[in-house]
C-alpha atoms as a PDB file:
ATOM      1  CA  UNK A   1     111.715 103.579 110.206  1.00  0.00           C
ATOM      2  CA  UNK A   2     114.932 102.409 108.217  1.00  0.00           C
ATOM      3  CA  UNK A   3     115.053 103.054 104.430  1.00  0.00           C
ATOM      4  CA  UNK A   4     116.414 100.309 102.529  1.00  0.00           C
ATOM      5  CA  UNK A   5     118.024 101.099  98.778  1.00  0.00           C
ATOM      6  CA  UNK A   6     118.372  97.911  96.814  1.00  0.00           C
ATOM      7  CA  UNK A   7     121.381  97.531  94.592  1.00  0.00           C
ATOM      8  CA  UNK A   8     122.500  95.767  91.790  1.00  0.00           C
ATOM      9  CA  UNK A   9     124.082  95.467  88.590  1.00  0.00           C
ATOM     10  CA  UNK A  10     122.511  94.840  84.972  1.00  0.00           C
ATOM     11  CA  UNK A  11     125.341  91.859  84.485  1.00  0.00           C
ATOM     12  CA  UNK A  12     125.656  88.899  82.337  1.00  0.00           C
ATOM     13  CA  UNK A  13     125.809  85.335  84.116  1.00  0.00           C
ATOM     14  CA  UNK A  14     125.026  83.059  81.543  1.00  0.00           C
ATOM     15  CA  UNK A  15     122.035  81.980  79.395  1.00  0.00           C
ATOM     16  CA  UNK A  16     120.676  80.257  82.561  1.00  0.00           C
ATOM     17  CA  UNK A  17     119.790  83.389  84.780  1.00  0.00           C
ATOM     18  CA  UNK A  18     118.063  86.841  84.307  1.00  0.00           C
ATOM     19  CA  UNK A  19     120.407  89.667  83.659  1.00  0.00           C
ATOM     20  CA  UNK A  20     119.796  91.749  86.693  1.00  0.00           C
ATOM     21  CA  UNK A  21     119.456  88.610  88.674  1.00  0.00           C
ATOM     22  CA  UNK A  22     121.996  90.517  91.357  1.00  0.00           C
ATOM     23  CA  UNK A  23     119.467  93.096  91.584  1.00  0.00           C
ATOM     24  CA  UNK A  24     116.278  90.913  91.814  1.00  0.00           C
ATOM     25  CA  UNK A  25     118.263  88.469  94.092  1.00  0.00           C
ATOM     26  CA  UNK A  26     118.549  92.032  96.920  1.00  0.00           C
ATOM     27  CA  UNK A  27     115.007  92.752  96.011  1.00  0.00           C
ATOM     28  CA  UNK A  28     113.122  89.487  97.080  1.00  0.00           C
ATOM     29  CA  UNK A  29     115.967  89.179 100.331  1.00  0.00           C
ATOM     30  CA  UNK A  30     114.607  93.255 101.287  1.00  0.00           C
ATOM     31  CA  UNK A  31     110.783  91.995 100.790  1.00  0.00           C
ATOM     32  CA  UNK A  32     111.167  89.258 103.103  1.00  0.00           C
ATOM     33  CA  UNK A  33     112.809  91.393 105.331  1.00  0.00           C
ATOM     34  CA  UNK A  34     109.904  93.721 105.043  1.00  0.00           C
ATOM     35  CA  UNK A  35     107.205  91.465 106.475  1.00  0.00           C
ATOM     36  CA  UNK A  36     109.252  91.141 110.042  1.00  0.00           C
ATOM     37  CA  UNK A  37     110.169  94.526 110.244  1.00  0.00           C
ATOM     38  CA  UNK A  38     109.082  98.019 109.354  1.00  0.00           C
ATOM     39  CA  UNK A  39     111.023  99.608 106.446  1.00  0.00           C
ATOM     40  CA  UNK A  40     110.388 101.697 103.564  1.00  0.00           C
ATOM     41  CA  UNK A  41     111.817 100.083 100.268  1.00  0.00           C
ATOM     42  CA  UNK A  42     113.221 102.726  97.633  1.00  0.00           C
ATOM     43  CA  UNK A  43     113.212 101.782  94.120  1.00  0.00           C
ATOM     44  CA  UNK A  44     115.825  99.131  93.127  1.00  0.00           C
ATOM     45  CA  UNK A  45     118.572 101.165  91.739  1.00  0.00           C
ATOM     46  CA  UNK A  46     120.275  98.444  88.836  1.00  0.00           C
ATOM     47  CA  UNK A  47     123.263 100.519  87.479  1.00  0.00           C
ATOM     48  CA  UNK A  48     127.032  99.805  88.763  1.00  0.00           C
ATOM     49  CA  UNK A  49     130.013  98.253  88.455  1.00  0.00           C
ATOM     50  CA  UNK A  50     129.800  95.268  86.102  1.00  0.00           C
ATOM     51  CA  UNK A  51     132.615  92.969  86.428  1.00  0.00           C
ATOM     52  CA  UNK A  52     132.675  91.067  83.087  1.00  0.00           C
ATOM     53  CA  UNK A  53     133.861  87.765  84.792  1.00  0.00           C
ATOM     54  CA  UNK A  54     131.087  85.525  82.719  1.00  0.00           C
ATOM     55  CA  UNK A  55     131.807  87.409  79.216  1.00  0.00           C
ATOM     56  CA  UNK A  56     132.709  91.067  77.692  1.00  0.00           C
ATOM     57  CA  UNK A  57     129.946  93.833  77.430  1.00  0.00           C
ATOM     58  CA  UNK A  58     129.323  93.444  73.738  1.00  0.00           C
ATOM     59  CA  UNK A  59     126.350  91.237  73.135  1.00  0.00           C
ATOM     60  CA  UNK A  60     125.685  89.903  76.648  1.00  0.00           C
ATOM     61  CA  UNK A  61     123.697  92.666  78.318  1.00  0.00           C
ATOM     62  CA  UNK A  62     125.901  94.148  81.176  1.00  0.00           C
ATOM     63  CA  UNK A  63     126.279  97.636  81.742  1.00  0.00           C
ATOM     64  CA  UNK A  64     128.807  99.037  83.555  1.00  0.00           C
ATOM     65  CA  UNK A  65     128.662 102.584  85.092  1.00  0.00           C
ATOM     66  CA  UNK A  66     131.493 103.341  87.160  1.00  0.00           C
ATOM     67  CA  UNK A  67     131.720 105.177  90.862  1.00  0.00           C
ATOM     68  CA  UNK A  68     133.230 108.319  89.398  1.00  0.00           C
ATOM     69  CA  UNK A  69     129.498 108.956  87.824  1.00  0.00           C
ATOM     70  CA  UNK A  70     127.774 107.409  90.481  1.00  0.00           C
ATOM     71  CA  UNK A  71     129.012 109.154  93.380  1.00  0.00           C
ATOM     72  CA  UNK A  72     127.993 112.278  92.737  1.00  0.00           C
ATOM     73  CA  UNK A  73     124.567 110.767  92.221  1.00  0.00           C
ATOM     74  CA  UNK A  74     124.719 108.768  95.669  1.00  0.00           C
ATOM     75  CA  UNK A  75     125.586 112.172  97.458  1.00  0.00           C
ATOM     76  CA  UNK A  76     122.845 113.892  95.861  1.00  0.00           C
ATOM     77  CA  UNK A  77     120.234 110.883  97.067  1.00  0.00           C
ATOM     78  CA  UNK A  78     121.470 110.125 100.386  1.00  0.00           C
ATOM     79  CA  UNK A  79     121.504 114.307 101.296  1.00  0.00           C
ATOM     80  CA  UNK A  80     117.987 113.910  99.984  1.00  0.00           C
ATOM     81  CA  UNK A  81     116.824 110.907 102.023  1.00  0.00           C
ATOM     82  CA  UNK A  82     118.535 113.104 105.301  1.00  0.00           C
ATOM     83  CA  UNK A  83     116.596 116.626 104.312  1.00  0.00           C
ATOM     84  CA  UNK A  84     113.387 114.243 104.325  1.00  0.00           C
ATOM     85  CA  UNK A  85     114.162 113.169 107.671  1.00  0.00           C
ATOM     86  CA  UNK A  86     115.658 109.797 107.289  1.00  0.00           C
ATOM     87  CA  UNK A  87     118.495 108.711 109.606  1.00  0.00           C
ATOM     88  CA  UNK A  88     118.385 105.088 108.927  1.00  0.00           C
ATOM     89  CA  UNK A  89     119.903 104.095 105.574  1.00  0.00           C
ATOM     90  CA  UNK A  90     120.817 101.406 104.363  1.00  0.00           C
ATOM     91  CA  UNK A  91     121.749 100.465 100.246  1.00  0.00           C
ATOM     92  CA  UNK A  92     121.699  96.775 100.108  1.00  0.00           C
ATOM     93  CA  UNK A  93     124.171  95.044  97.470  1.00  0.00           C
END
């Protein structure tokens, strides 16, 4: 079976949407994927590159946690997800 990691950002988009919303938005799109095919879902994973194109960090939420910390961490997870067995993988922006 594939193994699908949802990804995200916690990012600021303006009083009218959820911050997160990226990450919600490649949640719901994976769970209707899910009912017409057989995957495994990981936990969402909400931490990466925030943009700041709505408005700066300070006060609005966004996080922003670059690739030189989070590719050591992808490495780690994907070499995990192999040892397991999985040879389908897929992270889902």
């Amino acid at each position: 079976w594939p193994v699908v990691l949802p990804l995200g950002v916690l990012e600021y988009h303006g009083e009218h949407m959820a911050v997160g919303m990226d990450t919600l938005a490649v949640i719901k799109t994976v769970e209707l994927i899910e009912r017409e095919r057989d995957i495994v879902i990981l936990p969402p994973f909400y931490y990466g590159a925030a943009s700041y194109a709505v408005a700066a960090p300070e006060g609005s939420g966004s996080v922003q946690v670059g690739g030189p910390a989070l590719s050591p961490f992808a490495e780690e997870l994907f070499y995990g997800l192999l040892r397991v067995g999985f040879r389908n993988i897929h992270a889902i922006i």
